[in-house]
PDB file of N, CA and C in Angstrom:
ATOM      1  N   UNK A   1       0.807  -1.182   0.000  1.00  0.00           N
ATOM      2  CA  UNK A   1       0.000   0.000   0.000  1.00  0.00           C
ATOM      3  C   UNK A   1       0.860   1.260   0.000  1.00  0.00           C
ATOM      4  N   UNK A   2       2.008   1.296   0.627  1.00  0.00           N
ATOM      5  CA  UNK A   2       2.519   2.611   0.602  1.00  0.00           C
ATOM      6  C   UNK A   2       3.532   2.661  -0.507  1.00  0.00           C
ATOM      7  N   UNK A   3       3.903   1.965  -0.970  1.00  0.00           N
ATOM      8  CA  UNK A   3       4.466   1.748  -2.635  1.00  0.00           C
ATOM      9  C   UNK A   3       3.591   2.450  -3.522  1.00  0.00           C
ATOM     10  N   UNK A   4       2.190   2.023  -3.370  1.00  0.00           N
ATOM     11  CA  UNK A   4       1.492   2.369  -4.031  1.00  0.00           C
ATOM     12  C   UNK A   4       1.199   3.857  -3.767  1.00  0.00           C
ATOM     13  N   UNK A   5       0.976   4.168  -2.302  1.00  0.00           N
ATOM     14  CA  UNK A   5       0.818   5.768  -2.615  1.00  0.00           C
ATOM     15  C   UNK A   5       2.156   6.450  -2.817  1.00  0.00           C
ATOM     16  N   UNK A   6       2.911   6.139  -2.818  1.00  0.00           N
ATOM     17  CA  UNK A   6       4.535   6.482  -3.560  1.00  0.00           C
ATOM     18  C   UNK A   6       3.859   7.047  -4.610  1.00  0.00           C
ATOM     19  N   UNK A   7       3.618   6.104  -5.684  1.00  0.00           N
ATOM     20  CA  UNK A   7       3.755   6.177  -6.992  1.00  0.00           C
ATOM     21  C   UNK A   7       2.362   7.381  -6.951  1.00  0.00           C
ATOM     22  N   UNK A   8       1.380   7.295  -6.931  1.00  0.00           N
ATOM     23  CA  UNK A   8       0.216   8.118  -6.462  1.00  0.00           C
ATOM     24  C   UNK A   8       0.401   9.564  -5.988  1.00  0.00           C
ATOM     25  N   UNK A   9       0.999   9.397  -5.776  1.00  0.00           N
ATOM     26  CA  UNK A   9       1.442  10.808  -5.297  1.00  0.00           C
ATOM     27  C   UNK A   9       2.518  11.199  -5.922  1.00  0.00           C
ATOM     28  N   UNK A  10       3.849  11.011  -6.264  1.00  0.00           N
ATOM     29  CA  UNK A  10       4.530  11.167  -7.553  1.00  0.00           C
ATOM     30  C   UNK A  10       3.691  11.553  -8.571  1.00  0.00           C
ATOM     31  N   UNK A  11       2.909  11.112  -9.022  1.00  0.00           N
ATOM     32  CA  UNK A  11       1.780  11.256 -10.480  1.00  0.00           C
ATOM     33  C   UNK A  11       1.569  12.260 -10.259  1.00  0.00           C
ATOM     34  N   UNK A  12       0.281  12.518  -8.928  1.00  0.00           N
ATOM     35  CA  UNK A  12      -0.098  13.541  -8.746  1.00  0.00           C
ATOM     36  C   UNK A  12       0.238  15.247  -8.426  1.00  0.00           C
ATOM     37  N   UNK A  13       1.579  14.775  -7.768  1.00  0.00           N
ATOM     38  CA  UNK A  13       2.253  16.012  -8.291  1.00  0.00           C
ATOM     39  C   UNK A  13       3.106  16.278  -9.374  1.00  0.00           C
ATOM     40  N   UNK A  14       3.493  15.515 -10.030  1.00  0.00           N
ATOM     41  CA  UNK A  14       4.080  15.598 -11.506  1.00  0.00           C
ATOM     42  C   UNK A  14       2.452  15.946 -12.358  1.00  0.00           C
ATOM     43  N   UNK A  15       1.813  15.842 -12.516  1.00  0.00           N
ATOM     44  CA  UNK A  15       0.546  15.657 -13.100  1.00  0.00           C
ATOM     45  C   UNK A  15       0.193  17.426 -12.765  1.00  0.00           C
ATOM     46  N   UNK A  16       0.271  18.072 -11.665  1.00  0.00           N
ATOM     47  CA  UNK A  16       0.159  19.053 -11.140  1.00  0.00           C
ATOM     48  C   UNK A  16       1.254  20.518 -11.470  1.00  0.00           C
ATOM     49  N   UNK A  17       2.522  19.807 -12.039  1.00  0.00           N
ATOM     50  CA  UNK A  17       3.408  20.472 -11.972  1.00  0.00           C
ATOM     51  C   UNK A  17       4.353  20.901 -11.128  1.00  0.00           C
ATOM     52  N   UNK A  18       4.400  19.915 -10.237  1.00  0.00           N
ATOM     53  CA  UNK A  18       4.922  20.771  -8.383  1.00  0.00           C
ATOM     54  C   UNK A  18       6.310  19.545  -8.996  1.00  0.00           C
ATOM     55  N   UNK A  19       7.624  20.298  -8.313  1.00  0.00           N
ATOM     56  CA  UNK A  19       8.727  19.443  -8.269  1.00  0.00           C
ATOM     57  C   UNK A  19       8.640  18.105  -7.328  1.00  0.00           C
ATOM     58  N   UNK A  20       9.037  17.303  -7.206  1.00  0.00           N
ATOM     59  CA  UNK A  20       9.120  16.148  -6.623  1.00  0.00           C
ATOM     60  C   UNK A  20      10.309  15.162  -6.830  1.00  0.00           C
ATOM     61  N   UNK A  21      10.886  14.298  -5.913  1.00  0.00           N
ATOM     62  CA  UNK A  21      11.889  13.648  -6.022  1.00  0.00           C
ATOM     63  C   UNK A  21      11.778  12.634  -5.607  1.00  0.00           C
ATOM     64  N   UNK A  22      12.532  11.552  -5.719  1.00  0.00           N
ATOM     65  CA  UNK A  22      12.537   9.977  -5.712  1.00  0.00           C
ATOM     66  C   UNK A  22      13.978   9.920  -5.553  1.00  0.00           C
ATOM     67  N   UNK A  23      14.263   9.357  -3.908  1.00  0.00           N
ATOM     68  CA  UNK A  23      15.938   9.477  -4.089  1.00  0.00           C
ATOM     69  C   UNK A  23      16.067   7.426  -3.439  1.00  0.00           C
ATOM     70  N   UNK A  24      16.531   6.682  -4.278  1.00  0.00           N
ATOM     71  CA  UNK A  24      16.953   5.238  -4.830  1.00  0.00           C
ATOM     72  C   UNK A  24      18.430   5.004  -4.243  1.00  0.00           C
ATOM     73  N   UNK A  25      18.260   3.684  -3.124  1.00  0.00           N
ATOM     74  CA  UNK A  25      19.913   4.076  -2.872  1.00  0.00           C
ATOM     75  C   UNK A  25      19.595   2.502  -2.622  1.00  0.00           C
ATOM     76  N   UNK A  26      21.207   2.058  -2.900  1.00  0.00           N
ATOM     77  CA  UNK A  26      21.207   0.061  -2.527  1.00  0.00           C
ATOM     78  C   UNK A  26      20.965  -0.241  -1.352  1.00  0.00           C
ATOM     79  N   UNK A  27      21.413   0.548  -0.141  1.00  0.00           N
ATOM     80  CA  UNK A  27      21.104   0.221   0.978  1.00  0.00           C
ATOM     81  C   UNK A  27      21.010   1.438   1.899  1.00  0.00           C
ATOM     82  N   UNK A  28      20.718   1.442   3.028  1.00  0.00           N
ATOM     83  CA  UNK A  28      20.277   2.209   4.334  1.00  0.00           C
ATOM     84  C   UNK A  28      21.591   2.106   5.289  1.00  0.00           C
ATOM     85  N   UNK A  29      22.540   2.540   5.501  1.00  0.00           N
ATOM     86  CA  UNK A  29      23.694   2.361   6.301  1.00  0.00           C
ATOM     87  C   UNK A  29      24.016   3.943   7.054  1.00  0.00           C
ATOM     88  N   UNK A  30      25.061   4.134   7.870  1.00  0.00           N
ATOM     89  CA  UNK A  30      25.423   4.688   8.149  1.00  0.00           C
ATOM     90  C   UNK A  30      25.738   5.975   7.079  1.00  0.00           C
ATOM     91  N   UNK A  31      26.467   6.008   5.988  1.00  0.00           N
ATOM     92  CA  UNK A  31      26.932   6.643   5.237  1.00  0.00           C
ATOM     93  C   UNK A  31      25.862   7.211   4.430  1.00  0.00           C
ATOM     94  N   UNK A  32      24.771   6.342   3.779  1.00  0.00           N
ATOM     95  CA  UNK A  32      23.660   6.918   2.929  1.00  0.00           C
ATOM     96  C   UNK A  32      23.317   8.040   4.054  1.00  0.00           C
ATOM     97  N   UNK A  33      23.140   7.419   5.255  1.00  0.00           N
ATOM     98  CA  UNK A  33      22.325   8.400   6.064  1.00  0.00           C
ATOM     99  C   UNK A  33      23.146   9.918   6.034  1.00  0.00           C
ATOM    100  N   UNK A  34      24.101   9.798   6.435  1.00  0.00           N
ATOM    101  CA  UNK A  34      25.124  10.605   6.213  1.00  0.00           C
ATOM    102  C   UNK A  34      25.020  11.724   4.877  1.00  0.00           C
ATOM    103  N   UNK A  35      24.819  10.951   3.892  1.00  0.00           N
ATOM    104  CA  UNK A  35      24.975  11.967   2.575  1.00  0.00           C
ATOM    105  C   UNK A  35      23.830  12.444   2.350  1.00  0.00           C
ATOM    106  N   UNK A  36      22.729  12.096   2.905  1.00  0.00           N
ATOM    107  CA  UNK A  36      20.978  12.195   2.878  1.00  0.00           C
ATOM    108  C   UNK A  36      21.145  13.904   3.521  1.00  0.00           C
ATOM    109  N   UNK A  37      21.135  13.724   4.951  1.00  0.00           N
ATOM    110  CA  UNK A  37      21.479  14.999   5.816  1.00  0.00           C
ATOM    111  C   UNK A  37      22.459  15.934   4.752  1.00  0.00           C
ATOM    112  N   UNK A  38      23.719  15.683   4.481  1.00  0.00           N
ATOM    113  CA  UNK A  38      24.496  16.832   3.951  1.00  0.00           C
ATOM    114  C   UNK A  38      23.831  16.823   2.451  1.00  0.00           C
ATOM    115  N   UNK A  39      23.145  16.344   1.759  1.00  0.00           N
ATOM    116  CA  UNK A  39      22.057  17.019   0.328  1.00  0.00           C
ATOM    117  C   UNK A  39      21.295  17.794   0.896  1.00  0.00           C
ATOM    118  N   UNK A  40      20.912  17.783   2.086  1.00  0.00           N
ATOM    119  CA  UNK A  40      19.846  18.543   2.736  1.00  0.00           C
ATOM    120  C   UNK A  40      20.664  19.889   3.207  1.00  0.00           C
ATOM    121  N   UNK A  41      21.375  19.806   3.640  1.00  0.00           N
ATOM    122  CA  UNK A  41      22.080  20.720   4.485  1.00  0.00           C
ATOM    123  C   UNK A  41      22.854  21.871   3.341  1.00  0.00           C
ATOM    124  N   UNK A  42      23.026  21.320   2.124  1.00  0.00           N
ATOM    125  CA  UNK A  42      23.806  22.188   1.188  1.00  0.00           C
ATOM    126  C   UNK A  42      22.597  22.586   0.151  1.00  0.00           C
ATOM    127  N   UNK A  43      21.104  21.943   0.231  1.00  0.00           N
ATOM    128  CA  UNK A  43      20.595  22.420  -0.676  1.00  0.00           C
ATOM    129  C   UNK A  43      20.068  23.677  -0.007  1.00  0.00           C
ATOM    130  N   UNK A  44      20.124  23.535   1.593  1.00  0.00           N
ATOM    131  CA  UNK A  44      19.582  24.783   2.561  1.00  0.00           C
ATOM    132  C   UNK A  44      20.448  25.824   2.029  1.00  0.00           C
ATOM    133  N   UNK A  45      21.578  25.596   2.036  1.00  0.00           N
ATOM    134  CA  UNK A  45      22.250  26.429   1.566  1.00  0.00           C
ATOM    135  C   UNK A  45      22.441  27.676   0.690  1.00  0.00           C
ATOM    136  N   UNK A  46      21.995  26.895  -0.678  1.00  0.00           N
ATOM    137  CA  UNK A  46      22.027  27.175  -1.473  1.00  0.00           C
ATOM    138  C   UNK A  46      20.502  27.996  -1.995  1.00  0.00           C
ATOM    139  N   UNK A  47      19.768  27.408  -1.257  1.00  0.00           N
ATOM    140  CA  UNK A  47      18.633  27.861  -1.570  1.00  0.00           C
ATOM    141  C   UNK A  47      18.381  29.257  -0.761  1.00  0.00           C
ATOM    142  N   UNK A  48      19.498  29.806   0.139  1.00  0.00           N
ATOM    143  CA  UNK A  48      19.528  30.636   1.224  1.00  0.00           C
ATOM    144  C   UNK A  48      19.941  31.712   0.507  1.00  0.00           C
ATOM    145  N   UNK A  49      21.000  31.262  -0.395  1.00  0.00           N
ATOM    146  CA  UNK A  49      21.898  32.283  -1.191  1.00  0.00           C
ATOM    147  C   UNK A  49      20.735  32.879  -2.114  1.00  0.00           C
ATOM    148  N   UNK A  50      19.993  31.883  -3.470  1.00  0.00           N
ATOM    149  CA  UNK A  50      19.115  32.284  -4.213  1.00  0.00           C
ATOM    150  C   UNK A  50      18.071  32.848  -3.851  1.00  0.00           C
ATOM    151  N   UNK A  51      17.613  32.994  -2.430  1.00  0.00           N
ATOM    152  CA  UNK A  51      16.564  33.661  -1.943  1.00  0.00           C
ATOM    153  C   UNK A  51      16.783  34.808  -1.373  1.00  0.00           C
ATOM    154  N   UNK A  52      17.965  34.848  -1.131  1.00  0.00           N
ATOM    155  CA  UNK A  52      18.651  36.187  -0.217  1.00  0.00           C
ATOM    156  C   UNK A  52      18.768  36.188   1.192  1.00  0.00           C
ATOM    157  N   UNK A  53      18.293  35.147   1.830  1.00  0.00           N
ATOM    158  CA  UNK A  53      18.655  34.609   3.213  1.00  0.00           C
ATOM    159  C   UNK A  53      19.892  34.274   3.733  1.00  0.00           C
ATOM    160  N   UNK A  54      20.113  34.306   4.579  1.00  0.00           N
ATOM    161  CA  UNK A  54      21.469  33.852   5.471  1.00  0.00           C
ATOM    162  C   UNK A  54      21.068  32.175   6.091  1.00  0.00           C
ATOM    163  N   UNK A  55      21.667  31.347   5.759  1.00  0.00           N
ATOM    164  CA  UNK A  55      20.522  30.105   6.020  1.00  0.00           C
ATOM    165  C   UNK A  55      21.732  30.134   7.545  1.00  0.00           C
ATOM    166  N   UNK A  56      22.786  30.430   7.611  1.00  0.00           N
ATOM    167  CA  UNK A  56      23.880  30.505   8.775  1.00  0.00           C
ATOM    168  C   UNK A  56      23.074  31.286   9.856  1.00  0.00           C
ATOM    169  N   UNK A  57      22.422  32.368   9.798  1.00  0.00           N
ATOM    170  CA  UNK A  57      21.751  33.261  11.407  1.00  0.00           C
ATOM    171  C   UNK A  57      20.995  32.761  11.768  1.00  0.00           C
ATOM    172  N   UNK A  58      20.845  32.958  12.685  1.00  0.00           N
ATOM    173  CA  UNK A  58      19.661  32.213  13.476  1.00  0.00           C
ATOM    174  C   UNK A  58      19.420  33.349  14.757  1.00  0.00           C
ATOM    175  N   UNK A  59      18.565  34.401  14.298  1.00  0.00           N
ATOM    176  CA  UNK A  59      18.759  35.668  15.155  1.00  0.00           C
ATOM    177  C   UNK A  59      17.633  35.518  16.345  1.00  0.00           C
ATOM    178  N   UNK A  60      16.583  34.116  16.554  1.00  0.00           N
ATOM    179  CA  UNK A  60      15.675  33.965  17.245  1.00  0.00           C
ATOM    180  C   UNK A  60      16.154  32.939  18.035  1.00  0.00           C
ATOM    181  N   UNK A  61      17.337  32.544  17.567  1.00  0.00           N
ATOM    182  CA  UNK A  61      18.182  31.695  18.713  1.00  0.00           C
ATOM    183  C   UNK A  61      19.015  32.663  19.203  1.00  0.00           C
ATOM    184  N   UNK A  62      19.837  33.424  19.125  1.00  0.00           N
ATOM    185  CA  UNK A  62      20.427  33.852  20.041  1.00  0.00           C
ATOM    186  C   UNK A  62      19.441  34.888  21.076  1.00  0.00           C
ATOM    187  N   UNK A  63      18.440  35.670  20.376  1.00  0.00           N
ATOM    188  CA  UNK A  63      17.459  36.516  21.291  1.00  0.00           C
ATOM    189  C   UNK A  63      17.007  35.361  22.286  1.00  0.00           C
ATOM    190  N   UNK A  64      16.650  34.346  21.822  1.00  0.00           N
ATOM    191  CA  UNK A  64      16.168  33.390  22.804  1.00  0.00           C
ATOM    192  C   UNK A  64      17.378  32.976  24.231  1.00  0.00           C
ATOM    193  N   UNK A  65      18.204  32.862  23.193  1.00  0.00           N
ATOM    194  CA  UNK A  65      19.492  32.684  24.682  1.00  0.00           C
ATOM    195  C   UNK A  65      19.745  33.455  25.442  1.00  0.00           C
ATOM    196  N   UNK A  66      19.325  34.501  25.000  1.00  0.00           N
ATOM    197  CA  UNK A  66      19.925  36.317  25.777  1.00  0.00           C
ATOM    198  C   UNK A  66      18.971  36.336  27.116  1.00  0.00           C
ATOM    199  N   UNK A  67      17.733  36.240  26.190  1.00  0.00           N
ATOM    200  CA  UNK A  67      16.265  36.201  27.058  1.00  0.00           C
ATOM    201  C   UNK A  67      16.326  34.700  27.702  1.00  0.00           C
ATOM    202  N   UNK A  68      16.665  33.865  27.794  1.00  0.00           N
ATOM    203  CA  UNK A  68      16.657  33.000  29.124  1.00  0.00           C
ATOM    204  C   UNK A  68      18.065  33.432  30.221  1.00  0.00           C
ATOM    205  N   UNK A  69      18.755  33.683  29.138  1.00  0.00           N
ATOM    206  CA  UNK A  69      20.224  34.272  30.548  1.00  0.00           C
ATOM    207  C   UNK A  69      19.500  35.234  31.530  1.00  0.00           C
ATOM    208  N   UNK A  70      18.658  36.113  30.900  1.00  0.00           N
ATOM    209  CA  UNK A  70      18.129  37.270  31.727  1.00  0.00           C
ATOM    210  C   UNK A  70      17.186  36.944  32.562  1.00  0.00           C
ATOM    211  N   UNK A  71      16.408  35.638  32.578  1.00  0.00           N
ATOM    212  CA  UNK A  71      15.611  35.495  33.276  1.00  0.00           C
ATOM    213  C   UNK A  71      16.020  34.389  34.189  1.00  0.00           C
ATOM    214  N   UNK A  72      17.164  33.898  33.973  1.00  0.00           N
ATOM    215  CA  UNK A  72      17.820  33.092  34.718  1.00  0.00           C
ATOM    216  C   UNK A  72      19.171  33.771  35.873  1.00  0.00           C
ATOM    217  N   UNK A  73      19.042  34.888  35.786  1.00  0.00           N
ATOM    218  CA  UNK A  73      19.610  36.281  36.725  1.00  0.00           C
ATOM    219  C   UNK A  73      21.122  36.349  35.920  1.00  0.00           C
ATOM    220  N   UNK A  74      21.895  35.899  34.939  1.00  0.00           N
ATOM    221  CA  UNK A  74      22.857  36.029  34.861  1.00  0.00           C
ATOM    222  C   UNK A  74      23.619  37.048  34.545  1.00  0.00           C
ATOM    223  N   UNK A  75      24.631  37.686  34.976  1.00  0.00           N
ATOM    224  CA  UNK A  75      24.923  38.685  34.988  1.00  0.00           C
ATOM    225  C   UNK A  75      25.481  39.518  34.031  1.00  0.00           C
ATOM    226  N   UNK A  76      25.118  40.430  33.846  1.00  0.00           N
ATOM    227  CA  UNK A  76      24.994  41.493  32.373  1.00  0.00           C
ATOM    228  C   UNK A  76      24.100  41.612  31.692  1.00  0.00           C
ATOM    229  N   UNK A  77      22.947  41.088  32.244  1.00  0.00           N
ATOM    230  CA  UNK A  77      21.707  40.835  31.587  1.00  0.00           C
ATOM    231  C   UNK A  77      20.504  41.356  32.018  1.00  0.00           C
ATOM    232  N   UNK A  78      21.190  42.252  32.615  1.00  0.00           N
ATOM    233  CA  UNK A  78      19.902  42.986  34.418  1.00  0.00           C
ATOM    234  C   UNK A  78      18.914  43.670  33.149  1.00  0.00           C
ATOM    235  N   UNK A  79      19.513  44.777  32.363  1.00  0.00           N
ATOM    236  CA  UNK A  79      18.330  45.839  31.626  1.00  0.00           C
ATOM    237  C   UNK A  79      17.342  44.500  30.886  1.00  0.00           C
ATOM    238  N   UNK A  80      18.036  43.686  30.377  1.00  0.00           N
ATOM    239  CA  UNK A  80      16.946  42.655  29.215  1.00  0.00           C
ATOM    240  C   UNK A  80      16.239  42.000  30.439  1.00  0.00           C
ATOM    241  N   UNK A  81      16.765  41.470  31.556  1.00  0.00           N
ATOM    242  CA  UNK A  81      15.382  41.319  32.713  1.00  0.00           C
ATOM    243  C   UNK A  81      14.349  41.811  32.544  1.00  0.00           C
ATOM    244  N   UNK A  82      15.198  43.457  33.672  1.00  0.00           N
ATOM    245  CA  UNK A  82      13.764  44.593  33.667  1.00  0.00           C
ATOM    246  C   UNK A  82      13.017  44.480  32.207  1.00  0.00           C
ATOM    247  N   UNK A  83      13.186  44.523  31.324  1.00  0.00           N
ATOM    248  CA  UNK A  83      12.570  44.652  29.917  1.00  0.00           C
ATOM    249  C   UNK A  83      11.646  43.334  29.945  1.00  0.00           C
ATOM    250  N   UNK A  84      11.948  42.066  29.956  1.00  0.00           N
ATOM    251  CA  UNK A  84      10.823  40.788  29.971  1.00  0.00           C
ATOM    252  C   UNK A  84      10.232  40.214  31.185  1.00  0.00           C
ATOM    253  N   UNK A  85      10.238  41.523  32.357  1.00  0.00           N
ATOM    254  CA  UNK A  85       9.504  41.027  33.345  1.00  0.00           C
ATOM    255  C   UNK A  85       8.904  42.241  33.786  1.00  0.00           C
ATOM    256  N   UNK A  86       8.790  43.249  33.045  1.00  0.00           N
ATOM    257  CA  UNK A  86       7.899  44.136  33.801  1.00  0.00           C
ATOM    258  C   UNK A  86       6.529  43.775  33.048  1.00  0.00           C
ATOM    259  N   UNK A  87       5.667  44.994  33.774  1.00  0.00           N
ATOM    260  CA  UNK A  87       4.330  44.642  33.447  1.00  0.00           C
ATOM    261  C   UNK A  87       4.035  45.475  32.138  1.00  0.00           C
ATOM    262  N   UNK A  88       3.603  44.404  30.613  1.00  0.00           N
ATOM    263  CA  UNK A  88       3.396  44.518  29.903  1.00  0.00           C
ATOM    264  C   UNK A  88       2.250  45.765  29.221  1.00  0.00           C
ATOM    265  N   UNK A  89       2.920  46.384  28.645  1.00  0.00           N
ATOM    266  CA  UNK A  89       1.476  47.600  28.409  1.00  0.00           C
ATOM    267  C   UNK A  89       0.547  47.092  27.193  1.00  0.00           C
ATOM    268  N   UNK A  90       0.867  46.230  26.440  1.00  0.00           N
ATOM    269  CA  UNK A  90       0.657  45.358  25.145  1.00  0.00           C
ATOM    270  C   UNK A  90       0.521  43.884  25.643  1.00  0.00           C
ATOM    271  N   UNK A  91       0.708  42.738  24.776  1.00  0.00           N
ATOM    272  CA  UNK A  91       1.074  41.193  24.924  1.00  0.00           C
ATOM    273  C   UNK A  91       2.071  40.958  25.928  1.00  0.00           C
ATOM    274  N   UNK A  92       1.334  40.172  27.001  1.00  0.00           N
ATOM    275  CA  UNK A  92       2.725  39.680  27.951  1.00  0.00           C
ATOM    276  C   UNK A  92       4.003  39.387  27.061  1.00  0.00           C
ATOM    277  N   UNK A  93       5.493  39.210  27.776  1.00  0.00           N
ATOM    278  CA  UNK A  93       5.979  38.584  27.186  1.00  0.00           C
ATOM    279  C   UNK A  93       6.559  37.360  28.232  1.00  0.00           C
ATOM    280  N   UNK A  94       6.670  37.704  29.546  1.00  0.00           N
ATOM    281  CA  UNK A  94       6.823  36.795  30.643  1.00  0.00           C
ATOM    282  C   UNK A  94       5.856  37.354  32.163  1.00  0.00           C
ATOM    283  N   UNK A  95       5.230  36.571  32.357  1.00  0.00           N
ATOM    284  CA  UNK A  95       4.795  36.546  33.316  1.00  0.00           C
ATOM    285  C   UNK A  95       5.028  35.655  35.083  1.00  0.00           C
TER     286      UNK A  95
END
């Protein structure tokens, strides 16, 4: 059955026009797995460049790290405290 919706769905988006892929390998090992992740990881890439993205920042991870240091008292972080623990005039942001 799921062979079958393989193929079923292949059709249907080829049939549709939408890209789709079929990736065929002799076996499942360590290494396929391996090269699976880095096709993935370089097509991010690349697709970061052609879009105009930085696929490297990750500017909601580091705000996120800043903002738990601050709420975890660590030091140098006192103003971004006061800032996510006072009382919100808009959307909480910590309560």
């Amino acid at each position: 059955m799921l062979d079958r919706e393989r193929i079923a769905t292949a059709w249907a988006l080829t049939e549709a026009n939408r890209p789709n892929l079929m990736l065929m390998v002799p076996t499942i090992d360590a290494a396929i797995v391996g090269e699976f992740y880095f096709m993935h990881e370089f097509q991010t890439v690349v697709a970061g460049g052609l879009y105009g993205v930085n696929p490297f920042g990750q500017p909601g991870v580091e705000a996120g790290k800043n903002a738990t240091y601050a709420l975890m008292g660590r030091e140098g972080y006192e103003d971004l405290r006061t800032t996510l623990t006072r009382e919100p005039e808009g959307p909480a942001y910590v309560v």
